[in-house]
PDB file of N, CA and C in Angstrom:
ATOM      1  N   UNK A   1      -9.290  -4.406 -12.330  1.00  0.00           N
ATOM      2  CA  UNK A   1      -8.665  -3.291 -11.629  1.00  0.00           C
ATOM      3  C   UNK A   1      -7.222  -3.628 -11.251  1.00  0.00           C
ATOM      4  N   UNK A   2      -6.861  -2.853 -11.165  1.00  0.00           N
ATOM      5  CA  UNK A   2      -4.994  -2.773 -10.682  1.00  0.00           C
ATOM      6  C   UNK A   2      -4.093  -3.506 -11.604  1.00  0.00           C
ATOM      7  N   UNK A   3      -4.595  -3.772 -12.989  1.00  0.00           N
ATOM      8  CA  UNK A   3      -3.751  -4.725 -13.973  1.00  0.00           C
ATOM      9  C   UNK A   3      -3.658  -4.060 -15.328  1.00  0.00           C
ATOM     10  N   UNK A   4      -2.827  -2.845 -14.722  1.00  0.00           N
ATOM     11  CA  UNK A   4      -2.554  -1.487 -15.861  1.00  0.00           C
ATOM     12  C   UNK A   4      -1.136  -1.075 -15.522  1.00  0.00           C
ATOM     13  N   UNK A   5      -0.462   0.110 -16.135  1.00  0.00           N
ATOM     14  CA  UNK A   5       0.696   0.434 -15.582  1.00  0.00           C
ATOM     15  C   UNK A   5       0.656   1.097 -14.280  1.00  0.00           C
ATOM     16  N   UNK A   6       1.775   0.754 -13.770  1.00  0.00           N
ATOM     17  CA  UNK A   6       1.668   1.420 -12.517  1.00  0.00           C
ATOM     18  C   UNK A   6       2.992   2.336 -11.914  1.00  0.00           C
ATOM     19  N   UNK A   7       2.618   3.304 -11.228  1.00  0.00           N
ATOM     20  CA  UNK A   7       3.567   4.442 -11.524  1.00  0.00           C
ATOM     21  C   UNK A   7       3.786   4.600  -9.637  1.00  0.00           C
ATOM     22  N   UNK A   8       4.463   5.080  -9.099  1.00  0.00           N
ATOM     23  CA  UNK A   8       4.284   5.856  -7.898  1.00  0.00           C
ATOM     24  C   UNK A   8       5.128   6.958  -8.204  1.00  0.00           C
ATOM     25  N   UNK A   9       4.877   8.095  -6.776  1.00  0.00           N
ATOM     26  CA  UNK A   9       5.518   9.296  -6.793  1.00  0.00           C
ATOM     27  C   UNK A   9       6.795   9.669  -6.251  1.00  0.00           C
ATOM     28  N   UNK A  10       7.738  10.693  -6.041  1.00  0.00           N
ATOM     29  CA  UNK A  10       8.584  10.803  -5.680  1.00  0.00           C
ATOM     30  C   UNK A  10       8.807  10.198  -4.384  1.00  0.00           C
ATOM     31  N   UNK A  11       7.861  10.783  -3.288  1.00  0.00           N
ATOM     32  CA  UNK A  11       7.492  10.990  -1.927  1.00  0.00           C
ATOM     33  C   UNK A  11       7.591   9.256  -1.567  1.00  0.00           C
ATOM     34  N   UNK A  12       6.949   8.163  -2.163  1.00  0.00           N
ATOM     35  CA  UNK A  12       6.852   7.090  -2.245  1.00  0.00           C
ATOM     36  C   UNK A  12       8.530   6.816  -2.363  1.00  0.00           C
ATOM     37  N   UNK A  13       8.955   6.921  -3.664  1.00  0.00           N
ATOM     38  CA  UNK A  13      10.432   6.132  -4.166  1.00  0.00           C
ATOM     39  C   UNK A  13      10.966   6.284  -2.966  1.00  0.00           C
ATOM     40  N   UNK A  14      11.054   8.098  -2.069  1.00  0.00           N
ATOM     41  CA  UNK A  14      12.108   8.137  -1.344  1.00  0.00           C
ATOM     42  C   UNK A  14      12.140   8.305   0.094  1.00  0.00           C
ATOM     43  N   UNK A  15      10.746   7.606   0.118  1.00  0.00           N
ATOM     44  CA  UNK A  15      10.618   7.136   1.622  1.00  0.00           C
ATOM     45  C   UNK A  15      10.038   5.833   1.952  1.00  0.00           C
ATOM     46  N   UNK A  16       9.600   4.785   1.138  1.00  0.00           N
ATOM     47  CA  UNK A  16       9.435   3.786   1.497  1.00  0.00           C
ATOM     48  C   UNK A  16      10.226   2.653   0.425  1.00  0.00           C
ATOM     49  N   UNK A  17      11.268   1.787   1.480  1.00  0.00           N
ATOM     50  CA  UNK A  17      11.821   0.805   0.692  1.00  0.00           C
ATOM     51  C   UNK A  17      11.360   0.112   0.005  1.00  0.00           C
ATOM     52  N   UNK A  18      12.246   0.035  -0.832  1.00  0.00           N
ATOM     53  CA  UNK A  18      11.543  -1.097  -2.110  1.00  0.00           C
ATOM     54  C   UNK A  18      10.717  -2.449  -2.239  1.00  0.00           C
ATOM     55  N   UNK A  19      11.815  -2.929  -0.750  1.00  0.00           N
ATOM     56  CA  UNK A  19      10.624  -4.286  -0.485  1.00  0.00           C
ATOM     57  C   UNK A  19       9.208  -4.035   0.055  1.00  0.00           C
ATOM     58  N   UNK A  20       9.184  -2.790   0.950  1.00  0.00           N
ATOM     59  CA  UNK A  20       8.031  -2.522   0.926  1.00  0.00           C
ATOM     60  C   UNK A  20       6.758  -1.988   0.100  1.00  0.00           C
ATOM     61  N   UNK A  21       7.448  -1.165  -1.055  1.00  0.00           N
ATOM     62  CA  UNK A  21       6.124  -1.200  -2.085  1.00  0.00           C
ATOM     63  C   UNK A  21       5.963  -2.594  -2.994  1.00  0.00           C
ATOM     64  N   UNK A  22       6.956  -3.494  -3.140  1.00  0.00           N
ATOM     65  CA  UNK A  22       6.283  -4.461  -3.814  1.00  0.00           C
ATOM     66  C   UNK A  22       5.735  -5.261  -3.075  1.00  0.00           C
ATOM     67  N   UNK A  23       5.791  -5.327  -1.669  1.00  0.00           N
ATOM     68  CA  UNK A  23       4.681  -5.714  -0.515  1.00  0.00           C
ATOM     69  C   UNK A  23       3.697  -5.677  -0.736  1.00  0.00           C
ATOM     70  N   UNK A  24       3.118  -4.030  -1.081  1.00  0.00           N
ATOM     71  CA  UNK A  24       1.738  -3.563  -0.766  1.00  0.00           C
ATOM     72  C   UNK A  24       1.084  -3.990  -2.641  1.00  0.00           C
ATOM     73  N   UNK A  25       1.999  -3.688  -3.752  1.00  0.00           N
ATOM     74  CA  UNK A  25       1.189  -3.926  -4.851  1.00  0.00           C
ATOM     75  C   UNK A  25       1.184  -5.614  -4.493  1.00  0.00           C
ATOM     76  N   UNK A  26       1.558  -6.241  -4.263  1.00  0.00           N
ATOM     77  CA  UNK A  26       1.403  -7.934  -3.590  1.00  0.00           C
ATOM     78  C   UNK A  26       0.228  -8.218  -3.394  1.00  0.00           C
ATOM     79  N   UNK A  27       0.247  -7.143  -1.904  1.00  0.00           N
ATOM     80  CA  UNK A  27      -1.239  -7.444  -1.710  1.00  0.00           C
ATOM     81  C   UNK A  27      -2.621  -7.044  -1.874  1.00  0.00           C
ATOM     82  N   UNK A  28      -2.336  -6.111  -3.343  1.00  0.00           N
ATOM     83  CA  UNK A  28      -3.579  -5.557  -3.981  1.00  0.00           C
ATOM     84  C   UNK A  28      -3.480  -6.984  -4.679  1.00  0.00           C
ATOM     85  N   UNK A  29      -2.739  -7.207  -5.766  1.00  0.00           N
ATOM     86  CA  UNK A  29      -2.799  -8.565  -6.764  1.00  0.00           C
ATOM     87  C   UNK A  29      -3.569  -9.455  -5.479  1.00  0.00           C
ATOM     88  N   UNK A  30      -3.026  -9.891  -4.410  1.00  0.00           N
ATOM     89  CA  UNK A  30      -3.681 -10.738  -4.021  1.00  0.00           C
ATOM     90  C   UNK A  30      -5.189 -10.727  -3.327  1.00  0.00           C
ATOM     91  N   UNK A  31      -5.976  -9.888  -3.773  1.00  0.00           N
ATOM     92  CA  UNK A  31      -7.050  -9.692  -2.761  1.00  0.00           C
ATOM     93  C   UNK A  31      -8.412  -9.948  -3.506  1.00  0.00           C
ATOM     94  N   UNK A  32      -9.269 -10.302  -2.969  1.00  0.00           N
ATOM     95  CA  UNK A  32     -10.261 -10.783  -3.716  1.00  0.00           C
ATOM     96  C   UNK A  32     -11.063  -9.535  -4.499  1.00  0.00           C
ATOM     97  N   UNK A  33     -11.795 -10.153  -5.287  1.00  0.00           N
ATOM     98  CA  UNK A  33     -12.644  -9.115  -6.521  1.00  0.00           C
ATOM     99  C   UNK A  33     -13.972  -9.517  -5.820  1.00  0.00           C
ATOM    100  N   UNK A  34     -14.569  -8.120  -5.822  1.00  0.00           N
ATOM    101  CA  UNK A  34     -14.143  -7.344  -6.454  1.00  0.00           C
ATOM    102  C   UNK A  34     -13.344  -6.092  -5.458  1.00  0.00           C
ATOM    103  N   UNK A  35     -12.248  -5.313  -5.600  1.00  0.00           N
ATOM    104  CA  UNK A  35     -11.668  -4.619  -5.284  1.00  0.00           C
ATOM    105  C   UNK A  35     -12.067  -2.924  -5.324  1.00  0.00           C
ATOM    106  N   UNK A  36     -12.095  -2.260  -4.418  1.00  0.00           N
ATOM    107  CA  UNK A  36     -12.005  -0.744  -4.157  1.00  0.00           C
ATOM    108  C   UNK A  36     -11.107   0.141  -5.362  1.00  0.00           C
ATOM    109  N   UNK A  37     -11.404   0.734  -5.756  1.00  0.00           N
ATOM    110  CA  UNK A  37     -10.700   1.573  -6.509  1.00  0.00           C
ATOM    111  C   UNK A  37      -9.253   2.264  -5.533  1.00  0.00           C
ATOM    112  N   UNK A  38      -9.675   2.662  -4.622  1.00  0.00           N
ATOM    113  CA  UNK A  38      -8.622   3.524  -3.529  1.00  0.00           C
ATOM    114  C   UNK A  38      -8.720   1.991  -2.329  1.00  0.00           C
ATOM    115  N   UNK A  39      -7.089   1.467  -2.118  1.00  0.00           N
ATOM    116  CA  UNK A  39      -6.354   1.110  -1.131  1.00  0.00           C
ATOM    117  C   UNK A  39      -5.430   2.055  -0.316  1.00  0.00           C
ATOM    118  N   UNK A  40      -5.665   1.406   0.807  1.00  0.00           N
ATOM    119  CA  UNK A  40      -5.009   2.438   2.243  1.00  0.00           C
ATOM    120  C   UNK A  40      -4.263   1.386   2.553  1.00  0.00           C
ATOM    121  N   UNK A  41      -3.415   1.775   3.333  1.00  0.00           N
ATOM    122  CA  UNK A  41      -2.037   0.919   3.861  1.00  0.00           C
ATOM    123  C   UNK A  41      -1.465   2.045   4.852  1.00  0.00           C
ATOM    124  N   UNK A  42      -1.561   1.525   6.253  1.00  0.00           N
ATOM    125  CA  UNK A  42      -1.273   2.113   6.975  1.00  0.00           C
ATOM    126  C   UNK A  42       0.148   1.422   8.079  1.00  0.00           C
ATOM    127  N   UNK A  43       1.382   2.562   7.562  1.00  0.00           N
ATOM    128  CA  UNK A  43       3.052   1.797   8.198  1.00  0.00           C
ATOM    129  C   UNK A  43       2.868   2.316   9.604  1.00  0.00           C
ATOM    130  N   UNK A  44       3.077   1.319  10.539  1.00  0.00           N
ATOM    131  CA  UNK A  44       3.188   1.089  11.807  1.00  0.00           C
ATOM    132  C   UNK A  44       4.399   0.861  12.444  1.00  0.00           C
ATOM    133  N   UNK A  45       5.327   1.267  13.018  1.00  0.00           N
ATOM    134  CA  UNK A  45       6.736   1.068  13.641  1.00  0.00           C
ATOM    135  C   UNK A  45       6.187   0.542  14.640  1.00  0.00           C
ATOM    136  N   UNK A  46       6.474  -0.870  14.776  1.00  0.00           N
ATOM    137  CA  UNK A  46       6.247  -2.246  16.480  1.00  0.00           C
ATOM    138  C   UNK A  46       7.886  -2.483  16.656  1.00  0.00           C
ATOM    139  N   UNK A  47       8.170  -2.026  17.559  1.00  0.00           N
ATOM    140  CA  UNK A  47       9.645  -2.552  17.663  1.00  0.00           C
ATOM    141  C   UNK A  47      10.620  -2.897  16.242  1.00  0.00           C
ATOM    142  N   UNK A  48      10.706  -4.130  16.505  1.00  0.00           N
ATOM    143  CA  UNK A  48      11.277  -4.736  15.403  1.00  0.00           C
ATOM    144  C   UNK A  48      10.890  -5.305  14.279  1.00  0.00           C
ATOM    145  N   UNK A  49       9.534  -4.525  13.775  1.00  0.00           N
ATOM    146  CA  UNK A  49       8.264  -4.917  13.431  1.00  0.00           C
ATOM    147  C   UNK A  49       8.079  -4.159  12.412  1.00  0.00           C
ATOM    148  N   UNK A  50       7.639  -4.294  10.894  1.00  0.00           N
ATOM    149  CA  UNK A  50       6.674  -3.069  10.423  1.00  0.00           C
ATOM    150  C   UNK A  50       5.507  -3.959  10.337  1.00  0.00           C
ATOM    151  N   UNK A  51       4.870  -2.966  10.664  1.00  0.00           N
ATOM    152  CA  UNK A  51       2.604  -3.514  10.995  1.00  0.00           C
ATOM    153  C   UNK A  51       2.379  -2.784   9.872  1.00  0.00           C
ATOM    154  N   UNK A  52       2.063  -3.128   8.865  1.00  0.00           N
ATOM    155  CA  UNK A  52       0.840  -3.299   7.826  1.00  0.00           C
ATOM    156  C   UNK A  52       0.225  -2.906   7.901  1.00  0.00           C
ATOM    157  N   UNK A  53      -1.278  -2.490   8.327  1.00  0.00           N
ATOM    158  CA  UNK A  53      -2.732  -2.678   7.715  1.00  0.00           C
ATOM    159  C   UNK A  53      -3.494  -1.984   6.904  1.00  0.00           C
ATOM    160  N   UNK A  54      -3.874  -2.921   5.858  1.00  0.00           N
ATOM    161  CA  UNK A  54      -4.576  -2.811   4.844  1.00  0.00           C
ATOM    162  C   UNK A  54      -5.699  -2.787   4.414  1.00  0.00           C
ATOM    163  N   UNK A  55      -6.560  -1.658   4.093  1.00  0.00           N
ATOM    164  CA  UNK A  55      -7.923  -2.016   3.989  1.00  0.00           C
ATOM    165  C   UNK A  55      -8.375  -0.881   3.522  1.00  0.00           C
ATOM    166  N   UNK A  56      -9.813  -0.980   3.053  1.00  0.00           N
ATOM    167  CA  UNK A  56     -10.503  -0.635   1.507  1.00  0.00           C
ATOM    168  C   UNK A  56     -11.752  -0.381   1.918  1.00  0.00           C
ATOM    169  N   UNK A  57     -13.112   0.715   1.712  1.00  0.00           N
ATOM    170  CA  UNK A  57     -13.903   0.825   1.721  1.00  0.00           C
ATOM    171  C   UNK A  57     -14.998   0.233   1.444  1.00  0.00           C
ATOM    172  N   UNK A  58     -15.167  -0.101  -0.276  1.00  0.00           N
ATOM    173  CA  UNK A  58     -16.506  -0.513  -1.063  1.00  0.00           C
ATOM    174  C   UNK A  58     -15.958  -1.393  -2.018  1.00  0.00           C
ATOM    175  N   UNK A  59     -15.980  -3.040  -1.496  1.00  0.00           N
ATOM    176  CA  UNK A  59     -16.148  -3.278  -0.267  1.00  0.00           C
ATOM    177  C   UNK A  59     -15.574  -3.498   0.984  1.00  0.00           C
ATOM    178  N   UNK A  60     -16.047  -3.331   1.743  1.00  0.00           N
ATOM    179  CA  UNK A  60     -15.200  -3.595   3.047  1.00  0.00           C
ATOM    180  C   UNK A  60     -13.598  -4.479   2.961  1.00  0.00           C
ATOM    181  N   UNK A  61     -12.726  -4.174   3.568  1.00  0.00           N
ATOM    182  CA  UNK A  61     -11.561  -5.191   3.342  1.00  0.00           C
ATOM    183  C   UNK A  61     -10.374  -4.315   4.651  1.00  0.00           C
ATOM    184  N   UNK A  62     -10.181  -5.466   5.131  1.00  0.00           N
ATOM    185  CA  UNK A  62      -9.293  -5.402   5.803  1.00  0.00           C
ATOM    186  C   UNK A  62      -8.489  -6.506   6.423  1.00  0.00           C
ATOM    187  N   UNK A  63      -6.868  -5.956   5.908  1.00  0.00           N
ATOM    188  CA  UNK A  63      -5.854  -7.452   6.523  1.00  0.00           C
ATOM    189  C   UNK A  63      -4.423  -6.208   7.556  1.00  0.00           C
ATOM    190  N   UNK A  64      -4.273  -6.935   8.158  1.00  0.00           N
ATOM    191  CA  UNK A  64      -2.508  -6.960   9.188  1.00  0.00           C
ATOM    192  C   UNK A  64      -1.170  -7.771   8.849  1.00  0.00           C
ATOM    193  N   UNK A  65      -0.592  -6.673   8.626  1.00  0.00           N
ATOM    194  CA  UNK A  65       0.361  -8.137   8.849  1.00  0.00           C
ATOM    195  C   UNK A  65       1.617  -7.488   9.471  1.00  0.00           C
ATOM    196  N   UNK A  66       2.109  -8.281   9.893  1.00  0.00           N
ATOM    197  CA  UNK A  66       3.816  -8.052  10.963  1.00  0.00           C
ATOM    198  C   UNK A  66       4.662  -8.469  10.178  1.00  0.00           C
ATOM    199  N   UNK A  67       5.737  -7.785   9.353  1.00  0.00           N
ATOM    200  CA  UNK A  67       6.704  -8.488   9.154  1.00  0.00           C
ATOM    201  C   UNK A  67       8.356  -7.498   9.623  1.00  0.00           C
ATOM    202  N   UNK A  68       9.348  -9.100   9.908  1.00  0.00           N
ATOM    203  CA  UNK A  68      10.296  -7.939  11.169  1.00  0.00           C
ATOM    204  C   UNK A  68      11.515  -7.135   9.971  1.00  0.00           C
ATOM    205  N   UNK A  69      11.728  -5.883  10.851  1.00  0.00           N
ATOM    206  CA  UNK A  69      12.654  -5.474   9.994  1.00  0.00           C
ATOM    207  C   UNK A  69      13.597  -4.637  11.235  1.00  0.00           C
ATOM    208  N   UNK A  70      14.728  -4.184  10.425  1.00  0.00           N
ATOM    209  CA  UNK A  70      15.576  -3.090  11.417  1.00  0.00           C
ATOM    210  C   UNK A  70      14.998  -2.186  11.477  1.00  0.00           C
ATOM    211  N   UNK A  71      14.631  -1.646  10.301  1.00  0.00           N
ATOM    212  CA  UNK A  71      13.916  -0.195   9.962  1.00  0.00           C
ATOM    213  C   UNK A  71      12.504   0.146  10.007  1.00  0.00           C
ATOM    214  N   UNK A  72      11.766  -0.102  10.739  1.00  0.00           N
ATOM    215  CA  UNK A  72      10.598  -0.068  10.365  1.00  0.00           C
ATOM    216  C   UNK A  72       9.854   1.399  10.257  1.00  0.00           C
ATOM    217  N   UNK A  73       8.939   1.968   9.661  1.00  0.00           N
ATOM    218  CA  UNK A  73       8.915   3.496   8.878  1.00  0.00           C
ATOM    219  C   UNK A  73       7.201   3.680   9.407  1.00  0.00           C
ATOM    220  N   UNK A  74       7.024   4.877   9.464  1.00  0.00           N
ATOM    221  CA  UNK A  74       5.438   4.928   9.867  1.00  0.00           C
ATOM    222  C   UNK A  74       4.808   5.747   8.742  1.00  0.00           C
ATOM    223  N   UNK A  75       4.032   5.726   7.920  1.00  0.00           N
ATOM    224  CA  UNK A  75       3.290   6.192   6.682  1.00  0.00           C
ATOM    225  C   UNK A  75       2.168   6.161   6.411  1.00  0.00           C
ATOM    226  N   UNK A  76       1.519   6.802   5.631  1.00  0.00           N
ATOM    227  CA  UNK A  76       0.167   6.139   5.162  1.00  0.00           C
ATOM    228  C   UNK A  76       0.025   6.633   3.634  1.00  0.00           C
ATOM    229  N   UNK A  77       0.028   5.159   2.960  1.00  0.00           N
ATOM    230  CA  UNK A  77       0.095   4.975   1.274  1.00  0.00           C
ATOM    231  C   UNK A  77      -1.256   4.809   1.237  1.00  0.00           C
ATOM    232  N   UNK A  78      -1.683   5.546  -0.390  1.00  0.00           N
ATOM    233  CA  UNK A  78      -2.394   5.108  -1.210  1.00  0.00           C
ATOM    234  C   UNK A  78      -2.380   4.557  -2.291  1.00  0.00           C
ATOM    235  N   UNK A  79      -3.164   2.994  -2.659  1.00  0.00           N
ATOM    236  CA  UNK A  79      -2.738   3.133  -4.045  1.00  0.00           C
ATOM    237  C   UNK A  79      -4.118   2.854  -4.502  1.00  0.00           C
ATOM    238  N   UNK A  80      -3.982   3.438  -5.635  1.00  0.00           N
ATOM    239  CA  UNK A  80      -5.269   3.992  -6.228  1.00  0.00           C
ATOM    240  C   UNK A  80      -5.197   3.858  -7.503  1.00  0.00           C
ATOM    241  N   UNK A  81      -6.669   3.393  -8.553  1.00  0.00           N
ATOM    242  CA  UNK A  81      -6.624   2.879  -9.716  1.00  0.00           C
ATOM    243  C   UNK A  81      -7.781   3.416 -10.362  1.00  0.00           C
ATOM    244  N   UNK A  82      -7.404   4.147 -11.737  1.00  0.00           N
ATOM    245  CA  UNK A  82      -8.063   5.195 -12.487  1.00  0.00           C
ATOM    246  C   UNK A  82      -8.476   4.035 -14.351  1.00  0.00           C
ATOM    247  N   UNK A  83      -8.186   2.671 -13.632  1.00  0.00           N
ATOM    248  CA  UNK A  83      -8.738   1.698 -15.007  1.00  0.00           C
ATOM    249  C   UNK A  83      -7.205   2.015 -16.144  1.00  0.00           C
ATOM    250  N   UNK A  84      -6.958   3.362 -16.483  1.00  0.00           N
ATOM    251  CA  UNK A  84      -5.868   3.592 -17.123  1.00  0.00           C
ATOM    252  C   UNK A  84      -4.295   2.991 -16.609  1.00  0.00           C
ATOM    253  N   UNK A  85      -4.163   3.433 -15.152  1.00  0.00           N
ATOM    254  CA  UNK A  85      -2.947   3.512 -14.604  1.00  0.00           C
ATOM    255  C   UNK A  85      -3.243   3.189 -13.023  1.00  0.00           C
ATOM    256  N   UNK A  86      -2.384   3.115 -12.470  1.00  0.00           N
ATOM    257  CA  UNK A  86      -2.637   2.628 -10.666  1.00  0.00           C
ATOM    258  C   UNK A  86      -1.362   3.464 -10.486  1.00  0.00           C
ATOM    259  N   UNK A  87      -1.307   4.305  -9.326  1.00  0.00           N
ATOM    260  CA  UNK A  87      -0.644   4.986  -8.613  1.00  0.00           C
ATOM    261  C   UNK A  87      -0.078   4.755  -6.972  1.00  0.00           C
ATOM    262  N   UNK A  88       0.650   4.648  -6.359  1.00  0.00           N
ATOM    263  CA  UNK A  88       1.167   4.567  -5.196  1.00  0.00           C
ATOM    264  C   UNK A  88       1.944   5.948  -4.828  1.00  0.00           C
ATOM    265  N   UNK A  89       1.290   6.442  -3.813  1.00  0.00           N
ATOM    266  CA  UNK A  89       1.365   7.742  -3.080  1.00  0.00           C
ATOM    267  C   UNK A  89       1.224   7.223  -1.447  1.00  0.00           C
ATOM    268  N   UNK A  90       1.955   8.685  -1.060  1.00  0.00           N
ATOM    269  CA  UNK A  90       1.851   8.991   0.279  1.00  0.00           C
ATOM    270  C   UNK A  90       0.544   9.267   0.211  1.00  0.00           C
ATOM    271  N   UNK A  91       0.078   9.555   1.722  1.00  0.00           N
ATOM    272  CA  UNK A  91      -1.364  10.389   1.951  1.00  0.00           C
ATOM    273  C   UNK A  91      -1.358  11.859   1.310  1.00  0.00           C
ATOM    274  N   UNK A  92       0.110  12.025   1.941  1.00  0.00           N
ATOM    275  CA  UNK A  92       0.501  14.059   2.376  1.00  0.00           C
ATOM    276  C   UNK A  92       0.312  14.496   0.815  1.00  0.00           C
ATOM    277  N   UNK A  93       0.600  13.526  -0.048  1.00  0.00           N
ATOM    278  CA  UNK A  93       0.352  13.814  -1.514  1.00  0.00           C
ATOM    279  C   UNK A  93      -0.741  13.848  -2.398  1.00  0.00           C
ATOM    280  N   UNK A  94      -1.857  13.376  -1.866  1.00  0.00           N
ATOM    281  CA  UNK A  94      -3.257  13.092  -2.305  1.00  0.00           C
ATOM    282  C   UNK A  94      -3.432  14.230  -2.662  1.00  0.00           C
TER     283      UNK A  94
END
């Protein structure tokens, strides 16, 4: 899973920085198998902070993480994998 092309949507390109989506495909590559088809990633504005958290249904999975920025953005991405292609979306776009 998640080792196909991968595309995101407008809504994605032009609201979440770049370091931040190669963040989140990061930490799909890094997560143990077997993996959820649909990942959630939920952007948290902490001060000087963007909060992370990441986590997946079937099976269970869930990580945090803090890392500091000026900008930090509040969102909620999906990225989601159809075996063909993996996608990164907003929620509002589902």
């Amino acid at each position: 899973m998640f080792n196909n092309q991968r595309y995101l949507t407008k809504g994605v390109q032009s609201e979440i920085p770049l370091e931040l989506q190669l963040f989140m495909w990061e930490c799909v590559n890094r997560m143990p198998e077997p993996k959820d088809y649909f990942q959630v990633f939920r952007l948290e504005s902490l001060d000087d902070f963007q909060k992370i958290i990441h986590f997946s249904e079937h099976p269970e999975y869930h990580r945090e993480y803090l890392i500091p920025t000026d900008k930090p953005i509040t969102a909620k991405v999906y990225i989601i994998d159809s075996d063909t292609y993996s996608t990164m979306l907003l929620a509002e776009e589902y």
